[in-house]
C-alpha atoms as a PDB file:
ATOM      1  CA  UNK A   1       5.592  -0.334 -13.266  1.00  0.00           C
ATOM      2  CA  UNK A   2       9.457   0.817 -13.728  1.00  0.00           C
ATOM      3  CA  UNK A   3      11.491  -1.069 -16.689  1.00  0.00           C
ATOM      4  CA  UNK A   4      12.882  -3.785 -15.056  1.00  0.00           C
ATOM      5  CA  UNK A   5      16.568  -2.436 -15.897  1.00  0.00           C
ATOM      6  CA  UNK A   6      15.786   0.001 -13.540  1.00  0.00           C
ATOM      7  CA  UNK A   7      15.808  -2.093 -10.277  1.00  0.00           C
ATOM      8  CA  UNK A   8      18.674  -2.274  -8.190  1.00  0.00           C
ATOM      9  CA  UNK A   9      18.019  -5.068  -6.346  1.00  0.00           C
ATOM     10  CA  UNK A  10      15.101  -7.814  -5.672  1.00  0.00           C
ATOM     11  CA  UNK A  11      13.498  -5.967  -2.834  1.00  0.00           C
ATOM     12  CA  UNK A  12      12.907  -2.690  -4.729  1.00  0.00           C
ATOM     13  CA  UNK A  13      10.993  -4.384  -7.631  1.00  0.00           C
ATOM     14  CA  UNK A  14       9.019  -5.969  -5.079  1.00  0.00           C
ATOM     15  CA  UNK A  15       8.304  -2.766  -3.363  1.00  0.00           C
ATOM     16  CA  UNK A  16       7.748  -1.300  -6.809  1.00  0.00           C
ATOM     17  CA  UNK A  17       4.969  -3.759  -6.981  1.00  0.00           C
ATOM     18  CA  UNK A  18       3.361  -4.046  -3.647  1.00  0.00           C
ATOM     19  CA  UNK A  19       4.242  -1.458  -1.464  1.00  0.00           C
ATOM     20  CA  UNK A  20       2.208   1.486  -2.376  1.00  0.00           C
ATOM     21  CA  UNK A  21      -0.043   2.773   0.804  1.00  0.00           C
ATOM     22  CA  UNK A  22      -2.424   0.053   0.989  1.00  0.00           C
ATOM     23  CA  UNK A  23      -1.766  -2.688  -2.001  1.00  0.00           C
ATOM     24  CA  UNK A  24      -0.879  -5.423   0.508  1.00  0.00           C
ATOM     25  CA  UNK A  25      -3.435  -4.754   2.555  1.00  0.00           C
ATOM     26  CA  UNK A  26      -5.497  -4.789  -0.502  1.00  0.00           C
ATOM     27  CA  UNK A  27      -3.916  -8.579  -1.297  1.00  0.00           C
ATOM     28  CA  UNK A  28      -4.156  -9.360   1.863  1.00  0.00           C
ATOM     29  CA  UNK A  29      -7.735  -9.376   2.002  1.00  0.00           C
ATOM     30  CA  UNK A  30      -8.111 -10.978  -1.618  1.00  0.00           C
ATOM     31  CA  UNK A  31      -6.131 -14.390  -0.475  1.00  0.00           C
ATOM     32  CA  UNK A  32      -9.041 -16.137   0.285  1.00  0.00           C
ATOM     33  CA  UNK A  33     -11.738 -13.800  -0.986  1.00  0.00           C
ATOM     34  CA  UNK A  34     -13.238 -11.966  -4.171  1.00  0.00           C
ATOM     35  CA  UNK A  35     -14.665  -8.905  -2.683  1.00  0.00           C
ATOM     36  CA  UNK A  36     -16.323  -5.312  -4.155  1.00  0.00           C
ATOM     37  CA  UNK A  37     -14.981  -2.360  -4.116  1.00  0.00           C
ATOM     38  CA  UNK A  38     -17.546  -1.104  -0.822  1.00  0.00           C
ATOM     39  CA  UNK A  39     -16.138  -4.529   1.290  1.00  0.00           C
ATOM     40  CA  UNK A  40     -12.296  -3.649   1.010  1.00  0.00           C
ATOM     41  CA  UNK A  41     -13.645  -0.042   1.893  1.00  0.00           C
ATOM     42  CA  UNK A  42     -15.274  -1.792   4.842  1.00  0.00           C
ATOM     43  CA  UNK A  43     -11.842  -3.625   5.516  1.00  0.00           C
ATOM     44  CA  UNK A  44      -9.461  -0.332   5.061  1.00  0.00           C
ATOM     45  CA  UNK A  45     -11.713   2.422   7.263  1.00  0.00           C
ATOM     46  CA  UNK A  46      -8.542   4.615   6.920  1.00  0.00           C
ATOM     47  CA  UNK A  47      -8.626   4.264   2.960  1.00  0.00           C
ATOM     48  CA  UNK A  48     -10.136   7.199   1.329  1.00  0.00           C
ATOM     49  CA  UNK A  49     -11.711   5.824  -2.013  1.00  0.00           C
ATOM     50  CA  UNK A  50     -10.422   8.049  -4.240  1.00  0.00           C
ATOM     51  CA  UNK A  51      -6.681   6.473  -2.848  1.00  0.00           C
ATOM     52  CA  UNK A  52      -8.358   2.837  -2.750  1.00  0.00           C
ATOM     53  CA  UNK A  53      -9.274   2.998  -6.248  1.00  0.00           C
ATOM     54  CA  UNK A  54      -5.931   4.504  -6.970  1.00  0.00           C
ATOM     55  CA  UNK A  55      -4.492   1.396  -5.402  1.00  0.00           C
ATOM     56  CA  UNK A  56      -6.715  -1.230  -7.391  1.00  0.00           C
ATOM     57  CA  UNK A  57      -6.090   0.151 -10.481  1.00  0.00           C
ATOM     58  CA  UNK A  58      -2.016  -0.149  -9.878  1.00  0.00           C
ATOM     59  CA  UNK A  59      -2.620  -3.803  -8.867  1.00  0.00           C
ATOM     60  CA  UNK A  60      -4.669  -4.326 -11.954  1.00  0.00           C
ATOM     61  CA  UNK A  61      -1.785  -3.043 -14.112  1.00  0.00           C
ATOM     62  CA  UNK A  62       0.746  -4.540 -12.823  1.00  0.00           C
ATOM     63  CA  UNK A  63      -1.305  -8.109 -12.882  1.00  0.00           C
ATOM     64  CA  UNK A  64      -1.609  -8.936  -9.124  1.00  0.00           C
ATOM     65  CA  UNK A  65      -5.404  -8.479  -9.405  1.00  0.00           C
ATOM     66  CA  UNK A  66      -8.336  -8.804 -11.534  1.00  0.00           C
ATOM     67  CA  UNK A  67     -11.646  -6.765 -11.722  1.00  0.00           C
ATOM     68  CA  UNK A  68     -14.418  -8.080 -13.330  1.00  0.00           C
ATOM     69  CA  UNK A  69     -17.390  -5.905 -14.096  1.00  0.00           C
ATOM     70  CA  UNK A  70     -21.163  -7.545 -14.258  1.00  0.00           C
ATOM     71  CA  UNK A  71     -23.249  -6.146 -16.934  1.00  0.00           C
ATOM     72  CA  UNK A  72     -26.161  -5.517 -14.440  1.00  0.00           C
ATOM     73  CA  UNK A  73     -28.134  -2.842 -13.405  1.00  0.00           C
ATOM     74  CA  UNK A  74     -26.609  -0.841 -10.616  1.00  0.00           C
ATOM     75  CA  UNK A  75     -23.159  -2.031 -12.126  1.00  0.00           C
ATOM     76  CA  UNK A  76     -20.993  -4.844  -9.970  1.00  0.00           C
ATOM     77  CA  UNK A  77     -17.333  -4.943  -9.664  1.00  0.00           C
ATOM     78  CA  UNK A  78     -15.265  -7.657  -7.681  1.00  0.00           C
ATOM     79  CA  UNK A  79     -11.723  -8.089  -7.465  1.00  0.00           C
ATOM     80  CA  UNK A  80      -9.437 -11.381  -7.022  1.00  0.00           C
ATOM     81  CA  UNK A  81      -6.114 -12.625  -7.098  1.00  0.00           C
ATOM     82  CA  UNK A  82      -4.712 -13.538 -10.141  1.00  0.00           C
ATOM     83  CA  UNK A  83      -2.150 -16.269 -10.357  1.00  0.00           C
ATOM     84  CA  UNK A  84       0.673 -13.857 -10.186  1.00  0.00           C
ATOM     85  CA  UNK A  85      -1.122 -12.305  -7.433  1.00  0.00           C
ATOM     86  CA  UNK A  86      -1.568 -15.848  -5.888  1.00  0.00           C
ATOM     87  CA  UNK A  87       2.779 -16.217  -5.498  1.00  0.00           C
ATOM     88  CA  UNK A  88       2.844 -12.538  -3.385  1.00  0.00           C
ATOM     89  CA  UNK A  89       0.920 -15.029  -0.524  1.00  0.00           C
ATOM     90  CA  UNK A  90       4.148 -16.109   1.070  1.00  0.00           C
ATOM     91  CA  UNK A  91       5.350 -12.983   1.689  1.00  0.00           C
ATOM     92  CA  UNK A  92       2.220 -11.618   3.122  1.00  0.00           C
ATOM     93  CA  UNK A  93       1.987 -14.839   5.409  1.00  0.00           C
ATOM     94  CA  UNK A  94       5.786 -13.636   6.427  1.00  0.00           C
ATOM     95  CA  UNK A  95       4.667  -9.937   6.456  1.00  0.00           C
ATOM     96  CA  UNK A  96       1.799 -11.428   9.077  1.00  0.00           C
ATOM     97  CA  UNK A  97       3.995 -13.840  11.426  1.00  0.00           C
ATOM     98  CA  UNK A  98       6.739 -11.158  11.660  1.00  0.00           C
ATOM     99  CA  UNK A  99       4.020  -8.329  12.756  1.00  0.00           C
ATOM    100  CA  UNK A 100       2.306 -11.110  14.636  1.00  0.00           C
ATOM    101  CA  UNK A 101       5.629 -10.979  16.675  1.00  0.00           C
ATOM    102  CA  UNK A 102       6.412  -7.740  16.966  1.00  0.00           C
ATOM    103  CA  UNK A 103       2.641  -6.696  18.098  1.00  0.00           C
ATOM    104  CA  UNK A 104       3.240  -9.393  20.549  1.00  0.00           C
ATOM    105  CA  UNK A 105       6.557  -8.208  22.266  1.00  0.00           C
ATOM    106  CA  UNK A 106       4.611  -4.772  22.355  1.00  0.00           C
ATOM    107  CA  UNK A 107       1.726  -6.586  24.008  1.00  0.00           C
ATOM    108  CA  UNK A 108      -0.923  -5.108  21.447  1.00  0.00           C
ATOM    109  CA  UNK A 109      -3.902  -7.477  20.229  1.00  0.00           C
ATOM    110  CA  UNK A 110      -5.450  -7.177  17.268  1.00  0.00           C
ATOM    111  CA  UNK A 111      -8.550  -8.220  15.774  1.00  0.00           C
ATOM    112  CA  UNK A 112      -6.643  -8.996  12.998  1.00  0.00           C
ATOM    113  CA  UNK A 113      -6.110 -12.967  11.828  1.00  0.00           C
ATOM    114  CA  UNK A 114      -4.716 -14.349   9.235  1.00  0.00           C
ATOM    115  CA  UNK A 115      -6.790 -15.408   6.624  1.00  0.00           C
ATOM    116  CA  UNK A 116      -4.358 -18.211   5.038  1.00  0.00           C
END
């Protein structure tokens, strides 16, 4: 994560945060759900996993998410929210009306829904 200095407005340390390729997809899918690693591959087809794990580990760091790791035989990883990660929801529910809308106007369904 930049220095905070470095922002020049609001929106760009908010992009800084979740707008790499497919963090708020990522966060999308954790709202309601603690999920491993092979389920949000399931979720993001077009994720390759060396570019999903890229994108976990910059949540992780900058605090939106947490990975836990079971001591267990093969090894178990999930991922959650955090509480920080928990105040991104309203703008992913506003991320999800306005492409709600604009799918709409183009008259494209999707099997998408909105998990909030």
């Amino acid at each position: 994560m930049k220095c905070p200095s470095t922002f020049n407005c609001p929106v760009e340390a908010t992009l800084d945060l979740i707008g790499g390729k497919y963090k708020s997809l990522i966060l999308f899918h954790l709202v309601d759900n603690v999920l491993r690693f092979s389920e949000l591959q399931r979720l993001i087809p077009q994720s390759t996993p060396k570019m999903l794990t890229q994108q976990l580990r910059e949540l992780e760091e900058d605090g939106l998410i947490l990975r836990t790791i079971y001591p267990v035989i093969p090894p178990k990883t999930d991922y959650r929210l955090t509480d920080f990660g928990k105040s991104i929801i309203p703008v992913l529910n506003a991320m999800c009306d306005w492409g709600t809308q604009y799918l709409d106007s183009l008259g494209v369904k999707t099997p998408c829904t909105e998990p909030l």
